[in-house]
PDB file of N, CA and C in Angstrom:
ATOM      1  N   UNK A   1     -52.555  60.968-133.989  1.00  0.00           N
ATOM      2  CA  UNK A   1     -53.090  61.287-135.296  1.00  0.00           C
ATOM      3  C   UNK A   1     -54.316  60.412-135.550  1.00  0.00           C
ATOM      4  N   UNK A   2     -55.613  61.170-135.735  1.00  0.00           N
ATOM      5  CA  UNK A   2     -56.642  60.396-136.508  1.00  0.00           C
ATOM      6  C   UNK A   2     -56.270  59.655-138.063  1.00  0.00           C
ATOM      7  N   UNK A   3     -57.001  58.364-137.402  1.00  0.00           N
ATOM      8  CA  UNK A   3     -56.711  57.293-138.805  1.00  0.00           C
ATOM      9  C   UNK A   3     -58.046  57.387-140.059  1.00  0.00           C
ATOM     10  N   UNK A   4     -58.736  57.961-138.855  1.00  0.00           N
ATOM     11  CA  UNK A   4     -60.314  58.002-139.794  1.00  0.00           C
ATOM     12  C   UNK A   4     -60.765  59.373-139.511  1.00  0.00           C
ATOM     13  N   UNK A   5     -61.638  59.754-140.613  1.00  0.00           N
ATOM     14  CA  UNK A   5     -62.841  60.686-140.491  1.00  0.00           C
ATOM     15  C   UNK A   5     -63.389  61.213-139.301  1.00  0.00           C
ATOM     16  N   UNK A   6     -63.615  62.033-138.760  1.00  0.00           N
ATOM     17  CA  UNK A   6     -64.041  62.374-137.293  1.00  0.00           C
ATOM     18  C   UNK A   6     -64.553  64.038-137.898  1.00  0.00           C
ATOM     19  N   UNK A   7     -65.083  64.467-137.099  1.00  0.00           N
ATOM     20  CA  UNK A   7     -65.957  65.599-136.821  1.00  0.00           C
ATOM     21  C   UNK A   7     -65.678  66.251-135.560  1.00  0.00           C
ATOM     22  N   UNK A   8     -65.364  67.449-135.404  1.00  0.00           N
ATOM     23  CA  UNK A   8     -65.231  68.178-133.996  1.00  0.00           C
ATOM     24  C   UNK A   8     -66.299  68.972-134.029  1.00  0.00           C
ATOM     25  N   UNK A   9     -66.612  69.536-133.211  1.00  0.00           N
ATOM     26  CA  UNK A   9     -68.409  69.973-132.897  1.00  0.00           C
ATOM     27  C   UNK A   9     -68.232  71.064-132.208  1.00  0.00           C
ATOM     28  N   UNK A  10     -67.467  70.477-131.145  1.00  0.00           N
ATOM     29  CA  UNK A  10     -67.296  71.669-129.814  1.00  0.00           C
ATOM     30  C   UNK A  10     -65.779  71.589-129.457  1.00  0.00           C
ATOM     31  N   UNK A  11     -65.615  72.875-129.058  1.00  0.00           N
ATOM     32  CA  UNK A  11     -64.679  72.972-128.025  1.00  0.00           C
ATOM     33  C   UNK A  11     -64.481  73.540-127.180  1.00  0.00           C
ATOM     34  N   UNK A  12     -64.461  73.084-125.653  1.00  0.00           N
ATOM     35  CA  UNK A  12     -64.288  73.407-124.204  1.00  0.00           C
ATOM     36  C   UNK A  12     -63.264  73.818-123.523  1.00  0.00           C
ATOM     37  N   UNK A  13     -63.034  74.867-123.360  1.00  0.00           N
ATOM     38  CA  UNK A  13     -61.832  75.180-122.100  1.00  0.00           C
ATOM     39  C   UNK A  13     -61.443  73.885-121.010  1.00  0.00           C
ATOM     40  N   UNK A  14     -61.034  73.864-120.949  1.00  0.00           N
ATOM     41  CA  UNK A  14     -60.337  73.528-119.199  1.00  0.00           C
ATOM     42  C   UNK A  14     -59.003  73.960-118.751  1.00  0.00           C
ATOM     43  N   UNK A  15     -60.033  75.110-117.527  1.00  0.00           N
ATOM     44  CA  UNK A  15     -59.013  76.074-117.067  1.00  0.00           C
ATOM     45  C   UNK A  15     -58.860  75.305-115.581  1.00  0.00           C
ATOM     46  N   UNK A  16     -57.367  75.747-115.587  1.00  0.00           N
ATOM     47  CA  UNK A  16     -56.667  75.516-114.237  1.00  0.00           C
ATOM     48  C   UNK A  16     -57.417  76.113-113.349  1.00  0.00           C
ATOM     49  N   UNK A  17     -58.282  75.522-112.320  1.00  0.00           N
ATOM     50  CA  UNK A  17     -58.643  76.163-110.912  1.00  0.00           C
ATOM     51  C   UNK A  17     -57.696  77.297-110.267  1.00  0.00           C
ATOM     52  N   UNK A  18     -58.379  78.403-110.151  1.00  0.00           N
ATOM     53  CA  UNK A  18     -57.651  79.908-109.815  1.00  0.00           C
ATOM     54  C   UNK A  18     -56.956  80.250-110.794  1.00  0.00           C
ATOM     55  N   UNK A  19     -56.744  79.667-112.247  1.00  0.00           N
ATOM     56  CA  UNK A  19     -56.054  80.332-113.033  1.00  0.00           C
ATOM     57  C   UNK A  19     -57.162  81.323-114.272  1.00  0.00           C
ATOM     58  N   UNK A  20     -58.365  81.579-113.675  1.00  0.00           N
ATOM     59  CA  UNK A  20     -59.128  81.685-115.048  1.00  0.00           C
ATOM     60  C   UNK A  20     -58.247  83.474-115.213  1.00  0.00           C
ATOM     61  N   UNK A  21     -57.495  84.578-114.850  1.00  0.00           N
ATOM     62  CA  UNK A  21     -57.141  85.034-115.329  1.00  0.00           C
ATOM     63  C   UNK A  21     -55.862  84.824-115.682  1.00  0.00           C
ATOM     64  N   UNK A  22     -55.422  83.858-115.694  1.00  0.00           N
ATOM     65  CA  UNK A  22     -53.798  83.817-116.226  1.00  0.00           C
ATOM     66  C   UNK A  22     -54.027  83.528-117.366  1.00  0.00           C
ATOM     67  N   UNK A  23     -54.567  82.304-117.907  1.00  0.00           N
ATOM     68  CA  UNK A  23     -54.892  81.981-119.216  1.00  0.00           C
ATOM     69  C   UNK A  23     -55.376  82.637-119.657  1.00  0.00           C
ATOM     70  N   UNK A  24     -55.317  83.909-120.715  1.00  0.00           N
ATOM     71  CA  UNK A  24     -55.651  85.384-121.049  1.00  0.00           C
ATOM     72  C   UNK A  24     -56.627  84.566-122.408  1.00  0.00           C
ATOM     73  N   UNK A  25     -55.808  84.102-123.041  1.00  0.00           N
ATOM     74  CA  UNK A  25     -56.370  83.456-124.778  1.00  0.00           C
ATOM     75  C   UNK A  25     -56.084  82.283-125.383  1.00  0.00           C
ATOM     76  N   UNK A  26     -56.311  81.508-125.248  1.00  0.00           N
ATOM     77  CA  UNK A  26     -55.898  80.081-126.355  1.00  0.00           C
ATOM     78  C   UNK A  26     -57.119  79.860-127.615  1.00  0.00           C
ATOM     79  N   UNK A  27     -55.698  79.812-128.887  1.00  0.00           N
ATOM     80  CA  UNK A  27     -56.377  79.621-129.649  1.00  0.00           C
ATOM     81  C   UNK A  27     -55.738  78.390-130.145  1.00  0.00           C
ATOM     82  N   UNK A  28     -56.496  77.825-131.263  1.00  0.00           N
ATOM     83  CA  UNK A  28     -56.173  76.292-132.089  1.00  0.00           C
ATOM     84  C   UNK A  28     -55.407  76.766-133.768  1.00  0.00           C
ATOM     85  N   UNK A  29     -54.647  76.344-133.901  1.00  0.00           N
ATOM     86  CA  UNK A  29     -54.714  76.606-135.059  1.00  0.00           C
ATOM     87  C   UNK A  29     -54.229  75.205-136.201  1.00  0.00           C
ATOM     88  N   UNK A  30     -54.677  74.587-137.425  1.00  0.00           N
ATOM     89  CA  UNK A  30     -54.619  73.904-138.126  1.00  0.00           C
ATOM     90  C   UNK A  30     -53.058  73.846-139.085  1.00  0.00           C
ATOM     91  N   UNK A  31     -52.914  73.295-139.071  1.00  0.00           N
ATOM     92  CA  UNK A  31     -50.890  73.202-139.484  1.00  0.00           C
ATOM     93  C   UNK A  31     -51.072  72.613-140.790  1.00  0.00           C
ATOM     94  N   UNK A  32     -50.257  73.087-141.897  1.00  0.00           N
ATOM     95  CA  UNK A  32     -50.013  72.341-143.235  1.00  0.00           C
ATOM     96  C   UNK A  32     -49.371  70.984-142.983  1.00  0.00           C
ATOM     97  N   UNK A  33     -49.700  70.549-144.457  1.00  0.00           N
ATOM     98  CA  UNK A  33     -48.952  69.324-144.624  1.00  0.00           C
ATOM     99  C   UNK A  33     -47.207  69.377-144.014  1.00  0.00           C
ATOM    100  N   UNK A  34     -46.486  68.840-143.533  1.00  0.00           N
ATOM    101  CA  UNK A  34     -45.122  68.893-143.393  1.00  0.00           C
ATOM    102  C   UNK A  34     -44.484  67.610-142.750  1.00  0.00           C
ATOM    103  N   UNK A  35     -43.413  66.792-143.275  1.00  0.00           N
ATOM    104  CA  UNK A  35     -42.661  65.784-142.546  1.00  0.00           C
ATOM    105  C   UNK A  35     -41.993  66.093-140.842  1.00  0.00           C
ATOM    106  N   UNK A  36     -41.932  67.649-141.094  1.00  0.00           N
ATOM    107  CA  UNK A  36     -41.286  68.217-139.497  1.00  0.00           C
ATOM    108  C   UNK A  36     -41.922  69.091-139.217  1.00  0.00           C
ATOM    109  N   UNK A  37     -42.184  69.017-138.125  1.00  0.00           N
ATOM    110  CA  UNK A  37     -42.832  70.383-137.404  1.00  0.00           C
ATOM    111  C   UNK A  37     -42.370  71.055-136.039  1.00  0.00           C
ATOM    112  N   UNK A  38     -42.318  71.928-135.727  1.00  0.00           N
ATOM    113  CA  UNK A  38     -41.190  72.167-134.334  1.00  0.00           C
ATOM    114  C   UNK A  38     -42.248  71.772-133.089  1.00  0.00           C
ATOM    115  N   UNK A  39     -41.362  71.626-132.340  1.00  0.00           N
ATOM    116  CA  UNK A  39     -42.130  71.329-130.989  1.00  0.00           C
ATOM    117  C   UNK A  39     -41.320  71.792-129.721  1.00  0.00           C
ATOM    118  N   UNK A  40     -42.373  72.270-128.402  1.00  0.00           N
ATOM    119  CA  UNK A  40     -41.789  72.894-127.434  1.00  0.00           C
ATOM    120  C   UNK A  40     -42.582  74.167-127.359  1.00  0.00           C
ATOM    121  N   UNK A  41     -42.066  75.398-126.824  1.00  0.00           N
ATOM    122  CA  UNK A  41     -42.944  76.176-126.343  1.00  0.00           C
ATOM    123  C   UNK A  41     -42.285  77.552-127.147  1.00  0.00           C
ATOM    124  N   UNK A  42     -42.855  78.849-127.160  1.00  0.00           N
ATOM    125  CA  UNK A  42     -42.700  80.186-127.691  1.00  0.00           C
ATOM    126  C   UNK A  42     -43.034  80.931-127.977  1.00  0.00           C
ATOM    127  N   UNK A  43     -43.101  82.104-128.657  1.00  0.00           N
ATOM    128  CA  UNK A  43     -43.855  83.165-128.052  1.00  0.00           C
ATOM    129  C   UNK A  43     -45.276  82.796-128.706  1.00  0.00           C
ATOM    130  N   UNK A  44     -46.604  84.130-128.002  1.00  0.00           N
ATOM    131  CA  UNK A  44     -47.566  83.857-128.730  1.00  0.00           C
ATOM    132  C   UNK A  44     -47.601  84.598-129.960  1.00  0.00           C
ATOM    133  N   UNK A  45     -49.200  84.497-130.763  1.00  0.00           N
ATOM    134  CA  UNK A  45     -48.666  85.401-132.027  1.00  0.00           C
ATOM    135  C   UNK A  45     -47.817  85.253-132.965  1.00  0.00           C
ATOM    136  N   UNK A  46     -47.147  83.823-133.102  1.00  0.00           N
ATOM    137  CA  UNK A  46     -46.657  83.150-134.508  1.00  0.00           C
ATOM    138  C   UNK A  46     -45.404  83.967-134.716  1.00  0.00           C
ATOM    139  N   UNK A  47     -44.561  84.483-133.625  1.00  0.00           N
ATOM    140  CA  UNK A  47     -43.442  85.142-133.426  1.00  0.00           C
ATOM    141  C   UNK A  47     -42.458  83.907-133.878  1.00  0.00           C
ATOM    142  N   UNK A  48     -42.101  82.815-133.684  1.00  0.00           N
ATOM    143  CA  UNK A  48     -41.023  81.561-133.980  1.00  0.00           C
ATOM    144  C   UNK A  48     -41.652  81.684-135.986  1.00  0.00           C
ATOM    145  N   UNK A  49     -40.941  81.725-137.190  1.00  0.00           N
ATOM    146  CA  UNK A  49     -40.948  81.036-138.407  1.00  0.00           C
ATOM    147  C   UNK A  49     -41.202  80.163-138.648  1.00  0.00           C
ATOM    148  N   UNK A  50     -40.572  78.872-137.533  1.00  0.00           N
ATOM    149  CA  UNK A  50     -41.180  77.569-137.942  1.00  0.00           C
ATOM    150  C   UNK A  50     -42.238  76.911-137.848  1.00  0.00           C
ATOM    151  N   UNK A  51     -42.559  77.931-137.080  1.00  0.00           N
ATOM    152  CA  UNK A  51     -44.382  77.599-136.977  1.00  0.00           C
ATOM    153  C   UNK A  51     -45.830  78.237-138.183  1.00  0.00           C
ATOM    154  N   UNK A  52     -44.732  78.232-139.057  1.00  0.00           N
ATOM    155  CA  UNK A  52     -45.298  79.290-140.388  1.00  0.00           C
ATOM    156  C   UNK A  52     -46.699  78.541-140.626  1.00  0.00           C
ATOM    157  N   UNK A  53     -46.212  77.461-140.524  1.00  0.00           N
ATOM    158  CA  UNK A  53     -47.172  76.410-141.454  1.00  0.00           C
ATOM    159  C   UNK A  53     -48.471  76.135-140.394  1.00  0.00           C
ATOM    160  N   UNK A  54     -48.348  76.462-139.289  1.00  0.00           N
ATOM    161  CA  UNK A  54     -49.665  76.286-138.439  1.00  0.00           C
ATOM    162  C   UNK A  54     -50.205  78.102-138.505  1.00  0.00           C
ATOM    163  N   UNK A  55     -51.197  78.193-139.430  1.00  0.00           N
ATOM    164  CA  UNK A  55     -51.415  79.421-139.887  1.00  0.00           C
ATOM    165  C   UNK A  55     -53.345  79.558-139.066  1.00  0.00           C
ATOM    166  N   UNK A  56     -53.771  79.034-139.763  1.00  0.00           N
ATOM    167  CA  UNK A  56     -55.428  78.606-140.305  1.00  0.00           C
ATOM    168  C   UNK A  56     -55.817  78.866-138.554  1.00  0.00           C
ATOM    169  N   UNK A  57     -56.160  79.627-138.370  1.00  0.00           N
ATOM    170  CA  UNK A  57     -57.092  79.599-136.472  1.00  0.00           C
ATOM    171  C   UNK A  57     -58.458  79.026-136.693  1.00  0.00           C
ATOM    172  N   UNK A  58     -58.579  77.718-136.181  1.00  0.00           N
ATOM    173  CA  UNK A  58     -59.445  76.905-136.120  1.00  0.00           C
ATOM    174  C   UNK A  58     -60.617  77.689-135.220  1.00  0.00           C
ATOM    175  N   UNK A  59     -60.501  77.951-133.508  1.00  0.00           N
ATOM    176  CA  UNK A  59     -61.348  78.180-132.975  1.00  0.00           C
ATOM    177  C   UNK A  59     -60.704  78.981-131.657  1.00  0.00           C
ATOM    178  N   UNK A  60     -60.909  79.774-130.797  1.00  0.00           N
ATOM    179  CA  UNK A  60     -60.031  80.427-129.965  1.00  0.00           C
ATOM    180  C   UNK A  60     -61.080  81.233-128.789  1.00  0.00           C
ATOM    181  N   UNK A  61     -60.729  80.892-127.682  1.00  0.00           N
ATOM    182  CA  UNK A  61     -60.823  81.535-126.704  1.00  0.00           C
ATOM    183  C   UNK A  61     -60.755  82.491-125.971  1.00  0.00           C
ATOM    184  N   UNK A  62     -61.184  83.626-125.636  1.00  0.00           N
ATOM    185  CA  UNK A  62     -60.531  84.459-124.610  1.00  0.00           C
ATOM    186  C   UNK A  62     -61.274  84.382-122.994  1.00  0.00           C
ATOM    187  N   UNK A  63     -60.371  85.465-122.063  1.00  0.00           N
ATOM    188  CA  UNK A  63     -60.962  85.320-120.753  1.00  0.00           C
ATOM    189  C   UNK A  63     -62.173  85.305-120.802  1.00  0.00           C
ATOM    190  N   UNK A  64     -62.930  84.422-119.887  1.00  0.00           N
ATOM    191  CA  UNK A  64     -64.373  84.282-119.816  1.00  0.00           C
ATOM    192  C   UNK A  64     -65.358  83.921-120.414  1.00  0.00           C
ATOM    193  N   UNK A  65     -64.482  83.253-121.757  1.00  0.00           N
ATOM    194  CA  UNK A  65     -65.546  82.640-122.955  1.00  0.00           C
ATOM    195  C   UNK A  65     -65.724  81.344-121.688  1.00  0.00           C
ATOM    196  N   UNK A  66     -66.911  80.448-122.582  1.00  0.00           N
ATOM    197  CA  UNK A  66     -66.865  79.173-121.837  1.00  0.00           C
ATOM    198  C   UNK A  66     -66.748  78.561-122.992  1.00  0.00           C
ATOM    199  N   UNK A  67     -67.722  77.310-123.308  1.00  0.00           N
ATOM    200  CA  UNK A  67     -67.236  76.724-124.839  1.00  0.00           C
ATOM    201  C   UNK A  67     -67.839  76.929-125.760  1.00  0.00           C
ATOM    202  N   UNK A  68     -66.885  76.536-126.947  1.00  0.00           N
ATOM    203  CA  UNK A  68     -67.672  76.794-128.594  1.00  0.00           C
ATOM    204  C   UNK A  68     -68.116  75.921-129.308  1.00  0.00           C
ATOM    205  N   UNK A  69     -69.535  75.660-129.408  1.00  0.00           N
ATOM    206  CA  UNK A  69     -70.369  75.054-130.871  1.00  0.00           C
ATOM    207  C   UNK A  69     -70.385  75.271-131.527  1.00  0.00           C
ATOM    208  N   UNK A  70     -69.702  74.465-133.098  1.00  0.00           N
ATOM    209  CA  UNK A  70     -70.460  74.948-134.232  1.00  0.00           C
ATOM    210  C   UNK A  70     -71.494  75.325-134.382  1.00  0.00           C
ATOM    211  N   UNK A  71     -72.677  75.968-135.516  1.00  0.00           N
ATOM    212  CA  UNK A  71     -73.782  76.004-135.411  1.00  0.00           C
ATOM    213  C   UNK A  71     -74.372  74.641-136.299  1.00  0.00           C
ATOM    214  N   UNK A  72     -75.143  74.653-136.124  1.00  0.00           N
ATOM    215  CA  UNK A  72     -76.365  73.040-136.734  1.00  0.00           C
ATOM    216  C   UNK A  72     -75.472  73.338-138.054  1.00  0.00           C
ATOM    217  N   UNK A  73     -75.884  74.559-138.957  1.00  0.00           N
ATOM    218  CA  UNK A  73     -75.143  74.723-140.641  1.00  0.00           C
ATOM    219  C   UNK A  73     -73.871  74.488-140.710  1.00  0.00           C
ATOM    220  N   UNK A  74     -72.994  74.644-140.175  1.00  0.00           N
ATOM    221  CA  UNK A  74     -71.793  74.370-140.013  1.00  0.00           C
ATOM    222  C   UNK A  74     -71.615  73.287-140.203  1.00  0.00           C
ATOM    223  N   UNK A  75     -70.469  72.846-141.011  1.00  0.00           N
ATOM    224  CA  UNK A  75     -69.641  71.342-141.223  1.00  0.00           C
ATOM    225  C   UNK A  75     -68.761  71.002-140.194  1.00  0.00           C
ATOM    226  N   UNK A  76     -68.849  71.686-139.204  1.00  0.00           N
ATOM    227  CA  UNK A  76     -68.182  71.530-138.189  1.00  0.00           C
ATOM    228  C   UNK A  76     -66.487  71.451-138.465  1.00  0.00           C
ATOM    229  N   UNK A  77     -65.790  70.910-137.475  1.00  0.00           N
ATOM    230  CA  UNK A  77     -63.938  70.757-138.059  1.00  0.00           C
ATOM    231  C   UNK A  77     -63.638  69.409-138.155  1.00  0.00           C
ATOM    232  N   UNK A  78     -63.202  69.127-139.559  1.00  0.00           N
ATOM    233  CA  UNK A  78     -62.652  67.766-140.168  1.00  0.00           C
ATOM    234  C   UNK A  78     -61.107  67.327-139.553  1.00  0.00           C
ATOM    235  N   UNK A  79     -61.616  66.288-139.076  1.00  0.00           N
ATOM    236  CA  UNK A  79     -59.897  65.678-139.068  1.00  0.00           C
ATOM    237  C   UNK A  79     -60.126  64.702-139.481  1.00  0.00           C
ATOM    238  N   UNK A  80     -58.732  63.760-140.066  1.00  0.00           N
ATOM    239  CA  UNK A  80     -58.440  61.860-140.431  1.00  0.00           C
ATOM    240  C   UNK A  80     -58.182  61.801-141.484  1.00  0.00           C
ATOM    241  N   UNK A  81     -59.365  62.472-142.262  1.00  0.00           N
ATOM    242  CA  UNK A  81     -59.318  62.163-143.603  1.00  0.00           C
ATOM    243  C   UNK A  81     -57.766  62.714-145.099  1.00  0.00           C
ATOM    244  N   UNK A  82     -57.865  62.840-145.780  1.00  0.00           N
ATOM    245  CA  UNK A  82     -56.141  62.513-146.362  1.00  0.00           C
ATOM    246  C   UNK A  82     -56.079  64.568-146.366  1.00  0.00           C
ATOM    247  N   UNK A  83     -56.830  64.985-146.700  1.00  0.00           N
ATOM    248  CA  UNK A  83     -57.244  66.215-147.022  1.00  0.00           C
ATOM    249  C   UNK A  83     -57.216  67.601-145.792  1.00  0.00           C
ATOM    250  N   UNK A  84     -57.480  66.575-144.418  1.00  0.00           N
ATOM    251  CA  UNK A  84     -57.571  67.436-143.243  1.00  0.00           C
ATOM    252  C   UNK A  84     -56.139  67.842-143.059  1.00  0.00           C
ATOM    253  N   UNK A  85     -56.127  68.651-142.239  1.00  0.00           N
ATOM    254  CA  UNK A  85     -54.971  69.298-141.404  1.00  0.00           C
ATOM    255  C   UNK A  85     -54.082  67.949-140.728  1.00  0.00           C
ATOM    256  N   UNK A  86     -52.655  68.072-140.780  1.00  0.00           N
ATOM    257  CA  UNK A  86     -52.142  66.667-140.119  1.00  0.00           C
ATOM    258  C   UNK A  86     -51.985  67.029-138.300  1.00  0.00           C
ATOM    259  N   UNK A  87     -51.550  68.296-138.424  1.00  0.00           N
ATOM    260  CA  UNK A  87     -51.496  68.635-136.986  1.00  0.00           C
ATOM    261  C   UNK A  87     -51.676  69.867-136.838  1.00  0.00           C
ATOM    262  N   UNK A  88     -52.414  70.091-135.289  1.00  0.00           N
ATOM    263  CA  UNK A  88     -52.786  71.040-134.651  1.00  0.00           C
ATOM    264  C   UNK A  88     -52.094  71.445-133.905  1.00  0.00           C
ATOM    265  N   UNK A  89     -51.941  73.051-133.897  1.00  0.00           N
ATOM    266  CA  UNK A  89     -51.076  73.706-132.745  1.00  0.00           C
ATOM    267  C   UNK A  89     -52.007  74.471-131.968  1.00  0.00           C
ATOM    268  N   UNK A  90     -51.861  73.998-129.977  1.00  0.00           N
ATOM    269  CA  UNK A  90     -52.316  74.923-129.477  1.00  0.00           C
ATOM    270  C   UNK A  90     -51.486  75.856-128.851  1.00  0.00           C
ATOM    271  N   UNK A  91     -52.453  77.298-128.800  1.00  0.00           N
ATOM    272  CA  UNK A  91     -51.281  78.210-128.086  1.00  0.00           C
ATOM    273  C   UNK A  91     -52.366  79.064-127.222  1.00  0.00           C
ATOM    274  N   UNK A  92     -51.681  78.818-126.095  1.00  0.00           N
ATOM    275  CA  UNK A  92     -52.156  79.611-124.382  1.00  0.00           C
ATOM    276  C   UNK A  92     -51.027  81.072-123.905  1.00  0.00           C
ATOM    277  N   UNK A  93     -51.958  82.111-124.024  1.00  0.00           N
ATOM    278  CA  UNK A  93     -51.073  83.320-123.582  1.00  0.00           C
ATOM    279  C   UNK A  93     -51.260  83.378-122.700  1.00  0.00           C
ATOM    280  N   UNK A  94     -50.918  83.793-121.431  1.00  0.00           N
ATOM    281  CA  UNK A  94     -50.706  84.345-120.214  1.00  0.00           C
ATOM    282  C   UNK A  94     -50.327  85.478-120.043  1.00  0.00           C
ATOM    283  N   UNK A  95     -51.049  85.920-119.350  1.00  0.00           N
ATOM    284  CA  UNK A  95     -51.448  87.368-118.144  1.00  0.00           C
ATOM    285  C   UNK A  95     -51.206  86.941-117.034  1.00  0.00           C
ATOM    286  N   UNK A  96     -49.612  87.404-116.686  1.00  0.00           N
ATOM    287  CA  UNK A  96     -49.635  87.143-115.010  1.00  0.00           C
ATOM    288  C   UNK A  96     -49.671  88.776-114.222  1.00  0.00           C
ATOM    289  N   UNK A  97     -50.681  89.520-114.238  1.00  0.00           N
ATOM    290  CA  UNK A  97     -50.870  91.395-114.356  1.00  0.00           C
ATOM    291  C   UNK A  97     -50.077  91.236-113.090  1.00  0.00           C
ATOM    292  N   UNK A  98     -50.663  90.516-111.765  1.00  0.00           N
ATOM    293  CA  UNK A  98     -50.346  90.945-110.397  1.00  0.00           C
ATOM    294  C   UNK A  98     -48.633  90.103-110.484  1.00  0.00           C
ATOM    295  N   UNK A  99     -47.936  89.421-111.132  1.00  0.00           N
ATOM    296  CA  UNK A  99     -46.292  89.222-110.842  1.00  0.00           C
ATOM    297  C   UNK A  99     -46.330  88.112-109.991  1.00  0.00           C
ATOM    298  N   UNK A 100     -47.225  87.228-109.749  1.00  0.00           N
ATOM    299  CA  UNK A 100     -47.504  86.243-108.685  1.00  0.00           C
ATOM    300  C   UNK A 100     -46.531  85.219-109.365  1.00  0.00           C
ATOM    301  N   UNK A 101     -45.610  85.076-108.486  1.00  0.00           N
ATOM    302  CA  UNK A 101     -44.528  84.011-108.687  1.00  0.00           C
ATOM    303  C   UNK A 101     -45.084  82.739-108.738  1.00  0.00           C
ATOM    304  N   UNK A 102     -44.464  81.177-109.487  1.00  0.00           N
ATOM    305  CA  UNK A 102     -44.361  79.986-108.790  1.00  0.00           C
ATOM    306  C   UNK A 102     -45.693  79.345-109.159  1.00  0.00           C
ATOM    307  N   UNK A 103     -46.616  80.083-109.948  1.00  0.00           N
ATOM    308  CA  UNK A 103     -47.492  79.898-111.098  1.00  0.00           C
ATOM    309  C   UNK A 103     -47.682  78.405-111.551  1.00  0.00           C
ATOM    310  N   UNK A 104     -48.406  77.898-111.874  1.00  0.00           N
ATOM    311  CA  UNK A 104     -48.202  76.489-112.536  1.00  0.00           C
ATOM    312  C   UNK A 104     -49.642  76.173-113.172  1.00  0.00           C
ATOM    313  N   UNK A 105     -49.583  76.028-114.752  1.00  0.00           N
ATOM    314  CA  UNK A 105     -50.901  75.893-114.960  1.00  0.00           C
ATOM    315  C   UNK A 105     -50.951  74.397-116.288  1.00  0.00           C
ATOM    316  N   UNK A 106     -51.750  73.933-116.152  1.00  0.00           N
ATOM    317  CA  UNK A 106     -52.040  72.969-117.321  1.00  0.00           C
ATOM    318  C   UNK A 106     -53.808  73.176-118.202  1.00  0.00           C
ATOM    319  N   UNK A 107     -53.893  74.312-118.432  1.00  0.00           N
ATOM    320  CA  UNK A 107     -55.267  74.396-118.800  1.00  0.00           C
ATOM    321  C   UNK A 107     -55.193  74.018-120.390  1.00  0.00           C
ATOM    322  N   UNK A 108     -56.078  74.022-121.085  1.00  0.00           N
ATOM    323  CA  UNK A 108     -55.983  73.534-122.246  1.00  0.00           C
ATOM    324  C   UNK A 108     -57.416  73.445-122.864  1.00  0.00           C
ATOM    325  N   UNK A 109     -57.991  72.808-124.079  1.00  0.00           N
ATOM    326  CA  UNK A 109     -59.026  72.502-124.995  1.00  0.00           C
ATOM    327  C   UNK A 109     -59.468  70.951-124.751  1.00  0.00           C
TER     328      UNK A 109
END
């Protein structure tokens, strides 16, 4: 958790080598205030309830994007401050089309 003020500007893929079609879409999304929040993995598309509260899609990816800049006008995305989002949820869908077993990916933002 940011203690201070910060600014996000950009955000970059990093895709698993040979995985750029498995990772179909990751998007970010900004989570309400809450003492609990669930953690672990599930479907994409905000299918789990308890993930109600991570609503707000910050910034999101699909196949073949590369990365995203705000523009210069843009305030870009706030975190730290008492007002920002406390936590972020990311979520990575997968396309495995061809059934290729034994898969293993860590790509991410």
């Amino acid at each position: 958790m940011a203690k201070q003020k910060h600014r996000v500007y950009k955000f970059e893929p990093i895709i698993t080598l040979h995985n750029v079609t498995l990772a179909h879409h990751i998007l970010v999304y900004a989570c309400g205030d809450a003492s609990v929040l669930p953690s672990g993995t599930d479907d994409c598309y905000g299918a789990n309830p308890d993930f109600a509260l991570c609503s707000q899609v910050v910034v999101g990816r699909d196949a073949g994007r590369e990365s995203y800049q705000f523009p210069d006008e843009a305030a870009a995305f706030s975190i730290g401050a008492p007002w920002d989002p406390q936590y972020i949820q990311l979520e990575i869908c997968y396309s495995n089309f061809d059934m290729l077993p034994g898969l293993i990916d860590s790509s991410g933002l």
